[in-house]
N, C-alpha and C. Protein backbone atom coordinates (compact mmCIF):
# COMPACT_ATOMS: atom_id res chain seq x y z
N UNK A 1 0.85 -1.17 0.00
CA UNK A 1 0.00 0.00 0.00
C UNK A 1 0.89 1.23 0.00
N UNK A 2 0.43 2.21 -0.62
CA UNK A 2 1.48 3.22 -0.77
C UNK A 2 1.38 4.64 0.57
N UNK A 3 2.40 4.78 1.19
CA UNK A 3 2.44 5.91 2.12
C UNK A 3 1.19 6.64 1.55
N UNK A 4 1.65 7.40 0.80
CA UNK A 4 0.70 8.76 0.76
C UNK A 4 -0.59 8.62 0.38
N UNK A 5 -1.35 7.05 0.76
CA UNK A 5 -2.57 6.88 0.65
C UNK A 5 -2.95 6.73 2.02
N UNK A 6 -2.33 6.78 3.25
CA UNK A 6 -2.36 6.08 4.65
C UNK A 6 -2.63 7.96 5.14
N UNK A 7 -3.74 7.93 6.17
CA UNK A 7 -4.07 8.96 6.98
C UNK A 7 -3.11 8.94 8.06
N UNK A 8 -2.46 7.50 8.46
CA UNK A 8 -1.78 8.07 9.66
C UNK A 8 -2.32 7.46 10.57
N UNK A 9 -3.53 6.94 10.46
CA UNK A 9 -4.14 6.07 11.41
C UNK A 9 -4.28 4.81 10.95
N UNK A 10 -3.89 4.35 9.55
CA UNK A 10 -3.98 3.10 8.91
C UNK A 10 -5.42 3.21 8.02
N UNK A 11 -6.12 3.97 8.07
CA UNK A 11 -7.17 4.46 7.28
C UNK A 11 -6.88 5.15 5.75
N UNK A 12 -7.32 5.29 4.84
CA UNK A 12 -6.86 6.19 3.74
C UNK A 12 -7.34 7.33 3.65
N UNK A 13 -6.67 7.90 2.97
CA UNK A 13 -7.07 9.00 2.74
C UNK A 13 -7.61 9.08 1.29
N UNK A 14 -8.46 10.43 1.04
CA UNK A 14 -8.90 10.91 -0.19
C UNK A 14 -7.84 11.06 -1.44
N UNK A 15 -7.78 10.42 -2.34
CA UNK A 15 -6.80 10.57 -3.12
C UNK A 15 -6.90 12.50 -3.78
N UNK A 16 -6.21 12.66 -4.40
CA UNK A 16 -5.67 13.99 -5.09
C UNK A 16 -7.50 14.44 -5.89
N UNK A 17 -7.70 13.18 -6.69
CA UNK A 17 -8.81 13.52 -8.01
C UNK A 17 -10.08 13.09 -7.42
N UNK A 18 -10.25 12.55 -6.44
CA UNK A 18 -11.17 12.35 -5.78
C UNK A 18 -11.04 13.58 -4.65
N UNK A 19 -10.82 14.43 -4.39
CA UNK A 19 -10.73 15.07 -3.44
C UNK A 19 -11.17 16.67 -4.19
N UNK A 20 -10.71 17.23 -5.45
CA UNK A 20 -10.56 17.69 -6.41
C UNK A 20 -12.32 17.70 -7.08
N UNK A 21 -12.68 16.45 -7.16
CA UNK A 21 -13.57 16.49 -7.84
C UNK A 21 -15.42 16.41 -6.91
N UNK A 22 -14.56 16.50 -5.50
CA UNK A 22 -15.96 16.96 -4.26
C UNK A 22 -15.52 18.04 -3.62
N UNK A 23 -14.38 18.95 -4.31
CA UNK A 23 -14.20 20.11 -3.63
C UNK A 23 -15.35 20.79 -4.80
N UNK A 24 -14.96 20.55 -6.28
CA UNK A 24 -15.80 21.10 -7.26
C UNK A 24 -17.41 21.11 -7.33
N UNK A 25 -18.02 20.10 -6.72
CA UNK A 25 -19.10 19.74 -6.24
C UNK A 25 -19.47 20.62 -5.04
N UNK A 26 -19.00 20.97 -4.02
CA UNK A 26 -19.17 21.57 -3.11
C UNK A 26 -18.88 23.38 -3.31
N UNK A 27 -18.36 23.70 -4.99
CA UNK A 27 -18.38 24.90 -4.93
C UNK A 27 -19.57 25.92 -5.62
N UNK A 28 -19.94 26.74 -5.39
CA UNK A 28 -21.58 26.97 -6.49
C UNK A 28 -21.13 27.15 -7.71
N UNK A 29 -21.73 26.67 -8.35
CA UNK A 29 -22.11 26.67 -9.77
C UNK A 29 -22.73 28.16 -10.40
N UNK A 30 -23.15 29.18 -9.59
CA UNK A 30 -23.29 30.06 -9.68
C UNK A 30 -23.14 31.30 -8.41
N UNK A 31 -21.66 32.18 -8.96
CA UNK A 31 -21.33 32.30 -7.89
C UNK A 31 -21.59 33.89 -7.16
N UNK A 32 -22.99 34.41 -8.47
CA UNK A 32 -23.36 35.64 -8.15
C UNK A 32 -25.09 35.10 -7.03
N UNK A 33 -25.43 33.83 -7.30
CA UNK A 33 -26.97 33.66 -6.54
C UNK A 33 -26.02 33.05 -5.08
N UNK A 34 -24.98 32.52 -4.95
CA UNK A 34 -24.08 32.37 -3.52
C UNK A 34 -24.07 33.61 -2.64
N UNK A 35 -23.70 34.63 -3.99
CA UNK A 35 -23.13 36.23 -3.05
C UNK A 35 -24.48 36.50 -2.38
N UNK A 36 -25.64 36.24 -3.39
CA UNK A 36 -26.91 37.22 -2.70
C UNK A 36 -27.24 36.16 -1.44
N UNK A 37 -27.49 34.62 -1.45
CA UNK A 37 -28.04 34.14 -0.76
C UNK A 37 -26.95 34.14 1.01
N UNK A 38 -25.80 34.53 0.85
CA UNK A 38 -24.47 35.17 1.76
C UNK A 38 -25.39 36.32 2.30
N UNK A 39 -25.34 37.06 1.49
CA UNK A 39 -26.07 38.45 2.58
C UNK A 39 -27.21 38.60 2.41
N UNK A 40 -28.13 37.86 1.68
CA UNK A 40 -29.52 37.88 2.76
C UNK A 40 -29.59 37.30 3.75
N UNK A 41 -28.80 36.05 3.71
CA UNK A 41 -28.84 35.33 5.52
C UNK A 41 -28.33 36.25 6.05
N UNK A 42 -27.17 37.48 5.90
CA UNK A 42 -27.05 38.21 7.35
C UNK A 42 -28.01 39.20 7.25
N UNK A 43 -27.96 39.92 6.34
CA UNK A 43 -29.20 41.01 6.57
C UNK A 43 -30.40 40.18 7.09
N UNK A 44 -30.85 38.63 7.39
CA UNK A 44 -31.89 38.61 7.95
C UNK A 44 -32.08 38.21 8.82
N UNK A 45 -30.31 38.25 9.73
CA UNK A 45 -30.41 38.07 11.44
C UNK A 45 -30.24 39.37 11.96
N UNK A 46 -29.08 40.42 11.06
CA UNK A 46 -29.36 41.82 11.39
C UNK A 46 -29.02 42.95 10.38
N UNK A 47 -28.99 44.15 11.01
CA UNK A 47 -28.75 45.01 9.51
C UNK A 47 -27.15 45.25 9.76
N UNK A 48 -26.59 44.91 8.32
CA UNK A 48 -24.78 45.20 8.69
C UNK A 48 -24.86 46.69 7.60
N UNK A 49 -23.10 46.45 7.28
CA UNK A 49 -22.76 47.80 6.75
C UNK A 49 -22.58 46.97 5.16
N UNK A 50 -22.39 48.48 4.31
CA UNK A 50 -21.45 47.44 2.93
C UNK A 50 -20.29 46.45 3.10
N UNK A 51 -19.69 47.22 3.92
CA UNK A 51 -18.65 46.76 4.64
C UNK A 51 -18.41 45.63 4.92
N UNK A 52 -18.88 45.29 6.05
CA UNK A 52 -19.16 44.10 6.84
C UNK A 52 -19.52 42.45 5.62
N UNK A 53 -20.74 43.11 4.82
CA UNK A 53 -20.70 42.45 3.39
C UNK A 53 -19.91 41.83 2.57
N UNK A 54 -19.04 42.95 2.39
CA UNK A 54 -18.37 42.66 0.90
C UNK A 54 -16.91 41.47 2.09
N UNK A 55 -16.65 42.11 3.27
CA UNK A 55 -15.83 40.74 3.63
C UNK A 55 -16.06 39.65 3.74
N UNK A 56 -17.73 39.38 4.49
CA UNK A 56 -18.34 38.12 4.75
C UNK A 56 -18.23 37.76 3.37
N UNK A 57 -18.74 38.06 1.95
CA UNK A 57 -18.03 37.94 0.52
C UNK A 57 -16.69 36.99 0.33
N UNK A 58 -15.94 37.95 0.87
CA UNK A 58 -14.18 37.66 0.96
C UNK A 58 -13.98 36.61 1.29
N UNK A 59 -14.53 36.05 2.42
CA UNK A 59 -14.37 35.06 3.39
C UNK A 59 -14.63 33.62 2.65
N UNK A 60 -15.83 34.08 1.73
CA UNK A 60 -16.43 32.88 0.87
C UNK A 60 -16.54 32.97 -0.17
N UNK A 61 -15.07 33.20 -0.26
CA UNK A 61 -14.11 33.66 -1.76
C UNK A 61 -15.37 33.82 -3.38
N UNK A 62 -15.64 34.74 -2.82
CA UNK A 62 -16.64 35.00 -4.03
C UNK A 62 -15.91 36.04 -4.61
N UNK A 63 -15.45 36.25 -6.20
CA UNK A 63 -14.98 36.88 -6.69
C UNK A 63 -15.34 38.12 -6.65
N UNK A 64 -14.11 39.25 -6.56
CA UNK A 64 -14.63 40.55 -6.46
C UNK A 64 -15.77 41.44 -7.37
N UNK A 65 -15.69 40.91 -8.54
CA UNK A 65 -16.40 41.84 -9.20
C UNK A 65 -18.07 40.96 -8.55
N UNK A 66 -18.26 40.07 -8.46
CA UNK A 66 -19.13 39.01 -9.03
C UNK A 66 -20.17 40.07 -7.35
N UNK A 67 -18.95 39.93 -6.26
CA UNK A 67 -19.38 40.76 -4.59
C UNK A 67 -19.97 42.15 -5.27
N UNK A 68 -19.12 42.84 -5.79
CA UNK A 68 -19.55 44.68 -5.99
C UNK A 68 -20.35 44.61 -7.08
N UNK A 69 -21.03 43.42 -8.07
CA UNK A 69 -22.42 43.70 -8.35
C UNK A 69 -23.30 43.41 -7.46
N UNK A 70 -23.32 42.46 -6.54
CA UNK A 70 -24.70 41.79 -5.52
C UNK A 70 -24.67 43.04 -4.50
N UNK A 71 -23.39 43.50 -4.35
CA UNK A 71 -23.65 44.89 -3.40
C UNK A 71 -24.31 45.74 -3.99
N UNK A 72 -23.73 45.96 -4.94
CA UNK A 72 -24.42 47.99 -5.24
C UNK A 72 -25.76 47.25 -6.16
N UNK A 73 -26.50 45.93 -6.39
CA UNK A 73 -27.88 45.89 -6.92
C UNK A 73 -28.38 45.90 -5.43
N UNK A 74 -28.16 45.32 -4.13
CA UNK A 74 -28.74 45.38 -2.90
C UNK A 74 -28.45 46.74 -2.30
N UNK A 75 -27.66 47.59 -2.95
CA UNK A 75 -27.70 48.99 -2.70
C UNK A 75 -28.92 49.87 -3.38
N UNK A 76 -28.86 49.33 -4.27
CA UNK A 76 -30.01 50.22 -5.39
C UNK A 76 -31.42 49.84 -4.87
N UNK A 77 -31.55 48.73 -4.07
CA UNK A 77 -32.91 48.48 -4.01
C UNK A 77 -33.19 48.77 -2.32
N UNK A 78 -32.19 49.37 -1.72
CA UNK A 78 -32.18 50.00 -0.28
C UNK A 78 -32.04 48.38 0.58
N UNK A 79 -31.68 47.54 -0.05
CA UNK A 79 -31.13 46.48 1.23
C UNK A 79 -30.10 46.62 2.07
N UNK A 80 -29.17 47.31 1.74
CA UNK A 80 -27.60 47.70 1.92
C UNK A 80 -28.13 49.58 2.04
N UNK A 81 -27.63 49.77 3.45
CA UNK A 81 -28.18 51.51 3.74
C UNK A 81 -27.27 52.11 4.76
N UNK A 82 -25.97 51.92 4.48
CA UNK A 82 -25.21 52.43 5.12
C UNK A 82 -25.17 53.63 6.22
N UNK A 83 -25.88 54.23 5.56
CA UNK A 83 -26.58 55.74 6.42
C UNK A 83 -27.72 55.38 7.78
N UNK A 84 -28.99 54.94 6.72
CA UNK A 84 -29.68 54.00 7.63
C UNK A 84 -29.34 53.60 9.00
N UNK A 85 -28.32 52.88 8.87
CA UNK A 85 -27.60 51.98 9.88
C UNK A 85 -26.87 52.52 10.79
N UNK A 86 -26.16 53.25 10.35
CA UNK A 86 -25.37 54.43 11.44
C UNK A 86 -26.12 55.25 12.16
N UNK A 87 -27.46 55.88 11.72
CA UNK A 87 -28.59 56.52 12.33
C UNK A 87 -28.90 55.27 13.31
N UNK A 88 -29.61 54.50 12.69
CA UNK A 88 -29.64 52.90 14.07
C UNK A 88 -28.52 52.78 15.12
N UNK A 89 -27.92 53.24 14.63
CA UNK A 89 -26.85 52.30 16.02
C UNK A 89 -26.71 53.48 16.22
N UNK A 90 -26.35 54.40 16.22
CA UNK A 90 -26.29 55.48 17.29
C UNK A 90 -26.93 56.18 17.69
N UNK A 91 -28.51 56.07 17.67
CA UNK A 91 -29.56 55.64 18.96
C UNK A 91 -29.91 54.72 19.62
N UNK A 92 -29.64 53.72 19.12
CA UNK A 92 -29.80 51.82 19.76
C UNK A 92 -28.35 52.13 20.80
N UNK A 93 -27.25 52.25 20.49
CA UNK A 93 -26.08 52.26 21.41
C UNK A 93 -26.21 53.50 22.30
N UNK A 94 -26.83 54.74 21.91
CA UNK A 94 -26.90 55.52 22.71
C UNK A 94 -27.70 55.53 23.91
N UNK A 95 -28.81 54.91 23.59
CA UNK A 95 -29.75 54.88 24.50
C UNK A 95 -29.38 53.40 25.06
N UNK A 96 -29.14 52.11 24.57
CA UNK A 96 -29.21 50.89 25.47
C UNK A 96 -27.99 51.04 26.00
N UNK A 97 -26.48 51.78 25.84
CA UNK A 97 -25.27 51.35 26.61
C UNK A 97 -25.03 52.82 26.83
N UNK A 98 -25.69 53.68 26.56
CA UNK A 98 -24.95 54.93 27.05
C UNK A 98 -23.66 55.63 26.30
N UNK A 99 -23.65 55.14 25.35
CA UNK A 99 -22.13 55.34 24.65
C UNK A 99 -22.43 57.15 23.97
N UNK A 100 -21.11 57.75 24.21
CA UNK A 100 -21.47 59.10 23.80
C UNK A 100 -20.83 59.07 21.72
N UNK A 101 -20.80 59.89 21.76
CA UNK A 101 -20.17 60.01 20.10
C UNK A 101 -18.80 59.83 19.82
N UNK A 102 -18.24 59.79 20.78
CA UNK A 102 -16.83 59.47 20.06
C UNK A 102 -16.55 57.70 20.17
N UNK A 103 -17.29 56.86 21.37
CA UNK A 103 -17.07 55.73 20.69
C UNK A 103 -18.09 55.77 20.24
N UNK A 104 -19.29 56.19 19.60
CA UNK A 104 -19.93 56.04 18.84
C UNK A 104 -19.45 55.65 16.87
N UNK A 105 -18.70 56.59 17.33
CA UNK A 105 -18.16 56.98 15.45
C UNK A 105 -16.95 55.88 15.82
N UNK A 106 -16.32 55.48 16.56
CA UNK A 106 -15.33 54.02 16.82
C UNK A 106 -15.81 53.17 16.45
N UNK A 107 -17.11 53.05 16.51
CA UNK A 107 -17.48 51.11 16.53
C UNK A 107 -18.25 51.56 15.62
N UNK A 108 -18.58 52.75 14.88
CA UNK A 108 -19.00 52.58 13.17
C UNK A 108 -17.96 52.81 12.46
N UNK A 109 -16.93 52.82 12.24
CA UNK A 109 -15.55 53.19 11.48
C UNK A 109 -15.30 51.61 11.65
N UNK A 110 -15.16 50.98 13.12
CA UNK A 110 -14.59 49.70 13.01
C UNK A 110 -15.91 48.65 11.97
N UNK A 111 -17.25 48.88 11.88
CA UNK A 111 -17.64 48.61 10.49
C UNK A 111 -17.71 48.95 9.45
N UNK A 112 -16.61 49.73 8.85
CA UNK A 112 -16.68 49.80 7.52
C UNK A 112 -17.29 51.00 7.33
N UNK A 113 -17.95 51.95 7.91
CA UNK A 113 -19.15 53.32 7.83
C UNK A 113 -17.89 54.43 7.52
N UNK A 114 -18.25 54.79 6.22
CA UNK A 114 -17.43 56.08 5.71
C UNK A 114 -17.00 57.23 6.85
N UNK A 115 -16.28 57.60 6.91
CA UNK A 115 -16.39 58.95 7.89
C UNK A 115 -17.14 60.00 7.77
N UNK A 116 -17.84 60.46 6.29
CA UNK A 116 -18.53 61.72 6.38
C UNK A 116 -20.01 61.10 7.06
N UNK A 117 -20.56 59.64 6.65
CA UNK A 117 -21.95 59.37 7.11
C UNK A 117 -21.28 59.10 8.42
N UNK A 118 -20.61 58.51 9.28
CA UNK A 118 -20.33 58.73 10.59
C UNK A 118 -20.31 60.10 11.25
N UNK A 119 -19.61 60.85 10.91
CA UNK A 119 -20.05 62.35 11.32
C UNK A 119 -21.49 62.76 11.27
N UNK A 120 -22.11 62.37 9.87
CA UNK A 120 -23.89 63.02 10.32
C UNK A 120 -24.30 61.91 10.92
N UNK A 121 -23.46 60.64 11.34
CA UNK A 121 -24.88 60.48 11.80
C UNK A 121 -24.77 60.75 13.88
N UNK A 122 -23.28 60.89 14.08
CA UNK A 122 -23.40 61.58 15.56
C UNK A 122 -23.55 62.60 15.69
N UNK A 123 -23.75 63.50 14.42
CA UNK A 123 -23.79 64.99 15.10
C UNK A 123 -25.10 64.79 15.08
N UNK A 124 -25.86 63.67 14.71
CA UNK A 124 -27.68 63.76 14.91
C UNK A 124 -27.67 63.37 16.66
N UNK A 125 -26.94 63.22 17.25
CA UNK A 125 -27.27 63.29 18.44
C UNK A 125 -27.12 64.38 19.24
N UNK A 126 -27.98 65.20 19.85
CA UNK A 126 -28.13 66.44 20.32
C UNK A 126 -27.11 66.85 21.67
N UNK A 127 -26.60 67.82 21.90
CA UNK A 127 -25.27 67.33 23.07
C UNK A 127 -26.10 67.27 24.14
N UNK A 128 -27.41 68.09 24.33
CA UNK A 128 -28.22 67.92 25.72
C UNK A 128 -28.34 66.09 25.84
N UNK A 129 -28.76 65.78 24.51
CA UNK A 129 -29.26 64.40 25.09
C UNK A 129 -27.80 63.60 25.75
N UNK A 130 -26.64 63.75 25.47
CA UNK A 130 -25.81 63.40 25.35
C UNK A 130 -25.45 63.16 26.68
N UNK A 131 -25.48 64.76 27.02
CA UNK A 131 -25.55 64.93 28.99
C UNK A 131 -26.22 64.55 29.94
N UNK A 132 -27.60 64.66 29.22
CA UNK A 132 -28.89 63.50 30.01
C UNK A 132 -28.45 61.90 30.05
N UNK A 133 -27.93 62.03 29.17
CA UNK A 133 -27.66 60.37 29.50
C UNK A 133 -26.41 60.05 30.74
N UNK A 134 -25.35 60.77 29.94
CA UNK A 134 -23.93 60.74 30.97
C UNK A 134 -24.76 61.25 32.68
N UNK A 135 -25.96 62.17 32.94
CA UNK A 135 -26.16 62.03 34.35
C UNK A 135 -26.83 61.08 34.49
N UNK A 136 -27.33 60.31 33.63
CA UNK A 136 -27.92 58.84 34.00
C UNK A 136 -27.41 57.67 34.71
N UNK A 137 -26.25 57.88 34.13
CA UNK A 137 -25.43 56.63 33.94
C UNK A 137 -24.56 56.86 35.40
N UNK A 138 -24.34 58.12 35.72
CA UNK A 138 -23.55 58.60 36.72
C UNK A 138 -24.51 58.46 37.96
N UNK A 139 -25.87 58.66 37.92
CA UNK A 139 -27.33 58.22 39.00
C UNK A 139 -27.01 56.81 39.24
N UNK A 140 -27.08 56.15 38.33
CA UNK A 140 -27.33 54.83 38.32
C UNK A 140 -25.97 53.84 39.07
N UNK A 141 -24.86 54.66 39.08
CA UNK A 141 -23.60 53.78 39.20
C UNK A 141 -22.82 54.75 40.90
N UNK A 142 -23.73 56.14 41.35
CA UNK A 142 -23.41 56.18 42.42
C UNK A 142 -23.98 56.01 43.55
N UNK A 143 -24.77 55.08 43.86
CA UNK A 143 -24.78 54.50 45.03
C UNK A 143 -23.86 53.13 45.35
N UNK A 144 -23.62 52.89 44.32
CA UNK A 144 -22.64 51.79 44.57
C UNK A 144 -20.92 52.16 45.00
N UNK A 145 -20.83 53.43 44.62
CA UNK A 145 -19.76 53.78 45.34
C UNK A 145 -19.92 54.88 46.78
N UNK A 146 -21.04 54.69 47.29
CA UNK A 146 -21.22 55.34 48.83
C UNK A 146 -20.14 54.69 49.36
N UNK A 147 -19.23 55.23 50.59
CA UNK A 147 -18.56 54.63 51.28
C UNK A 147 -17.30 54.83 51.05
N UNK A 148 -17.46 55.48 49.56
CA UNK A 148 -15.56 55.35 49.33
C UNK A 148 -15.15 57.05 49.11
N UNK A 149 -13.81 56.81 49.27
CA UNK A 149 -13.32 58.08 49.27
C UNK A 149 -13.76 59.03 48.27
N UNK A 150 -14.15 60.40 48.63
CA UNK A 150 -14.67 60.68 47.45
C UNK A 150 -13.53 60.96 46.10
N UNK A 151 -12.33 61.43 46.19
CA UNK A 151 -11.45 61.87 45.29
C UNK A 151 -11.31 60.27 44.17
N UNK A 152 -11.72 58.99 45.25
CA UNK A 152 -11.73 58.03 44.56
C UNK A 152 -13.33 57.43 43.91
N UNK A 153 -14.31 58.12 44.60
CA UNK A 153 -15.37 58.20 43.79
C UNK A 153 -15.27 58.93 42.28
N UNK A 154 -14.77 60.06 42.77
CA UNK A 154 -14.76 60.69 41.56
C UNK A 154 -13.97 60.48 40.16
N UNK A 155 -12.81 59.34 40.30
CA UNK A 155 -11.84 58.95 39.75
C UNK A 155 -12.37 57.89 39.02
N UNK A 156 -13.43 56.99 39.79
CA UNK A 156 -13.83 55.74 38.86
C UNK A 156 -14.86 56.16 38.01
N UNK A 157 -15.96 57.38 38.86
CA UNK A 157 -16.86 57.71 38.17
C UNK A 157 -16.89 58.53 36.72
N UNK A 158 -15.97 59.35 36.46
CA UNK A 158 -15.45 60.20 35.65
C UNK A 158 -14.67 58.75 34.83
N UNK A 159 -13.69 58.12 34.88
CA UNK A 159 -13.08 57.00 33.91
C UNK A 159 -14.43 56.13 33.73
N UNK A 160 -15.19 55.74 34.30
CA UNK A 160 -16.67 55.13 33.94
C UNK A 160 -17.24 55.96 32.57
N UNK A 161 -17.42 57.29 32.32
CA UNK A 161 -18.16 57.98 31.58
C UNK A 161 -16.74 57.93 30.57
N UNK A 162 -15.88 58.17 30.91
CA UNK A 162 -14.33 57.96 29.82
C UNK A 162 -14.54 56.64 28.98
N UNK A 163 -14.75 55.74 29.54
CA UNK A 163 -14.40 54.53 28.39
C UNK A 163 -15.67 54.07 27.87
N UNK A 164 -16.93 55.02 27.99
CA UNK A 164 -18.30 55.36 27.36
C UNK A 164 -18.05 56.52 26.00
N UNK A 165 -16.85 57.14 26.22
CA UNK A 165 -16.52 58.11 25.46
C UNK A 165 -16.79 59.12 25.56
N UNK A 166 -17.25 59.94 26.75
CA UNK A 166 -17.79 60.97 27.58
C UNK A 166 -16.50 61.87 27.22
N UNK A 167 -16.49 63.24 26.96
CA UNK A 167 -15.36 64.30 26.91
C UNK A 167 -14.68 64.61 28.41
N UNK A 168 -13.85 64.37 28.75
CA UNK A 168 -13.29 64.59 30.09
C UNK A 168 -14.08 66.15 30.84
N UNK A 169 -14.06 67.06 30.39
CA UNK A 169 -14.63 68.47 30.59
C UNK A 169 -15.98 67.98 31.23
N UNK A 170 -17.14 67.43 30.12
CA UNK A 170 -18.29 67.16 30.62
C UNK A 170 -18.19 66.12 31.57
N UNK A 171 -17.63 65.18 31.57
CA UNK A 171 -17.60 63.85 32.99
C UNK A 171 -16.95 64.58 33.92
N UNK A 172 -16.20 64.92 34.06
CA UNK A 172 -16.20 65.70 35.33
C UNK A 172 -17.19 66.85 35.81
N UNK A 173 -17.82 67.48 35.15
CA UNK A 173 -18.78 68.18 35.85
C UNK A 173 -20.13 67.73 36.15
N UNK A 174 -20.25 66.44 35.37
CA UNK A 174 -21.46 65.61 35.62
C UNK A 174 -21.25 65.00 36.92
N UNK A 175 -19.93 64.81 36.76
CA UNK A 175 -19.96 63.91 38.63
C UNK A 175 -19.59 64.59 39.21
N UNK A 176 -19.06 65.86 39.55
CA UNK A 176 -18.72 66.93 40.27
C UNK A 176 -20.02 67.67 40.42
N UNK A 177 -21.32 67.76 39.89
CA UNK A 177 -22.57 68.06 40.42
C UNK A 177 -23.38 66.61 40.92
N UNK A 178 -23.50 66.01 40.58
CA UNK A 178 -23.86 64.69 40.89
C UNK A 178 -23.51 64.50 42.43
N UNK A 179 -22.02 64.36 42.68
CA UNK A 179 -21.69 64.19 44.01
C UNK A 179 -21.77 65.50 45.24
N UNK A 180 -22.26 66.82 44.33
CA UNK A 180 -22.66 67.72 45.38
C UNK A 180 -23.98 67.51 45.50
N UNK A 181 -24.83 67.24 44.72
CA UNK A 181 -26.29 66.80 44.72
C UNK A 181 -26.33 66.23 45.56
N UNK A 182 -25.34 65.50 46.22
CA UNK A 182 -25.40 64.61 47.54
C UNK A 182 -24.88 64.58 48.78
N UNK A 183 -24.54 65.36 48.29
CA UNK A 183 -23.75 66.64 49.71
C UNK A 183 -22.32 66.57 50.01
N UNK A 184 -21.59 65.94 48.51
CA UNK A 184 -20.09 66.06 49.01
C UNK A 184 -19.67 67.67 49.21
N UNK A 185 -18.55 67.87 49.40
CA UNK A 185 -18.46 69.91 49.35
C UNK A 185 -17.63 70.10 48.37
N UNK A 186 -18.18 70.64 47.21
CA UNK A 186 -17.49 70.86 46.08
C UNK A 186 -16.35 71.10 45.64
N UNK A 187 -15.81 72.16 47.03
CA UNK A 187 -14.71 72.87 47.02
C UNK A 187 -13.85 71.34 47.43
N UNK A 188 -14.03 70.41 48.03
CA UNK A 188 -13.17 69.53 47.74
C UNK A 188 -12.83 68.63 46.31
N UNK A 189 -12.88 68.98 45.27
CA UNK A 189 -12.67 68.85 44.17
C UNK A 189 -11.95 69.77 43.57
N UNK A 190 -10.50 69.49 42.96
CA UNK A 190 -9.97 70.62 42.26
C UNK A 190 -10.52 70.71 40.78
N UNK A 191 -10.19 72.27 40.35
CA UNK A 191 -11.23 72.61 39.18
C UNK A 191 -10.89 71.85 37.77
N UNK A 192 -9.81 71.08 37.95
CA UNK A 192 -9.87 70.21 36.32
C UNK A 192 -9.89 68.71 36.95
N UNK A 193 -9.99 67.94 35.80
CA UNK A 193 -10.54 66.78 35.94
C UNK A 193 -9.06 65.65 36.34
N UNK A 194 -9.30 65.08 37.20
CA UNK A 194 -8.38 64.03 38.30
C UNK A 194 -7.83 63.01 37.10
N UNK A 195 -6.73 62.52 37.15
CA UNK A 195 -5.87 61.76 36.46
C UNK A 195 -6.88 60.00 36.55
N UNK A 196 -6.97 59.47 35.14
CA UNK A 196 -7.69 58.29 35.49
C UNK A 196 -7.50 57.19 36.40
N UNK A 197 -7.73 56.19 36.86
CA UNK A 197 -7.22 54.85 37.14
C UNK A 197 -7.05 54.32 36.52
């Protein structure tokens, strides 16, 4: 029996033309109804970007041109809405995690979302709402630090609204009223914002 027919376990393996000829079988036969039936299954667990698309594409080596027709015909018929979507998620993220606009426009850049539709679509968030939320989030997360020092209240609470993407200027005065709202004494806070943890 010849080596390079042996798996290694004493079993055989798939020869070269037999292996060759169920890879060919297993590839589509048409490889522009693959691309569409690829991103309607994701567009119909959620809405992605072009982006996100044309790699899931990549991934399942569908030829480039064969990807940037199934895109821009699912563009033309508004399946693919890049804009759309960035308006979605940065009220869905704004309101369910609190995230302000700068990781906002992060985790649409990290999908593929152009920078000019990333810009409109956070400057559609109003800065009041922005602040309403950051004192939300700052309500919600200080009673759990009663008890502790305040310079170290103020240190987690302010880096809390930081890695939300909160502007240092505004997180500190959100929790620097916040914690007088509760009777720390203001004047124990110096007037710029405390080095993170």
């Amino acid at each position: 029996m010849e080596e390079q027919g042996m798996d290694g376990r004493g079993g055989r393996r798939r020869g070269g033309a037999r292996e060759k000829a169920e890879s060919a079988r297993r590839a589509p036969a048409d490889p522009e109804a693959a691309a569409r039936e690829v991103c309607l299954r994701l567009l119909t667990s959620s809405p992605r970007t072009r982006a996100q698309l044309a790699d899931a594409l990549r991934r399942k080596d569908v030829p480039d041109d064969v990807a940037e027709k199934v895109l821009g015909r699912f563009t033309d018929v508004g399946l693919i809405d890049d804009e759309a979507f960035a308006r979605a998620w940065v009220q869905s993220r704004h309101a369910g995690r609190g995230l302000a606009r700068r990781a906002l426009a992060a985790e649409l850049r990290r999908r593929g979302v152009a920078d000019e539709t990333v810009s409109d679509a956070v400057e559609a968030l109003e800065p009041d709402q922005e602040e309403r939320t950051a004192r939300a989030l700052v309500d919600r997360k200080l009673p759990g630090t009663r008890g502790v020092d305040p310079a170290k209240r103020m240190r987690r609470l302010v880096g809390m609204l930081a890695r939300k993407g909160y502007p240092p200027g505004l997180s500190y005065r959100v929790v620097k009223e916040a914690l007088a709202d509760e009777g720390t004494d203001p004047d124990a806070f110096p007037d710029e914002p405390p080095p993170l943890d």
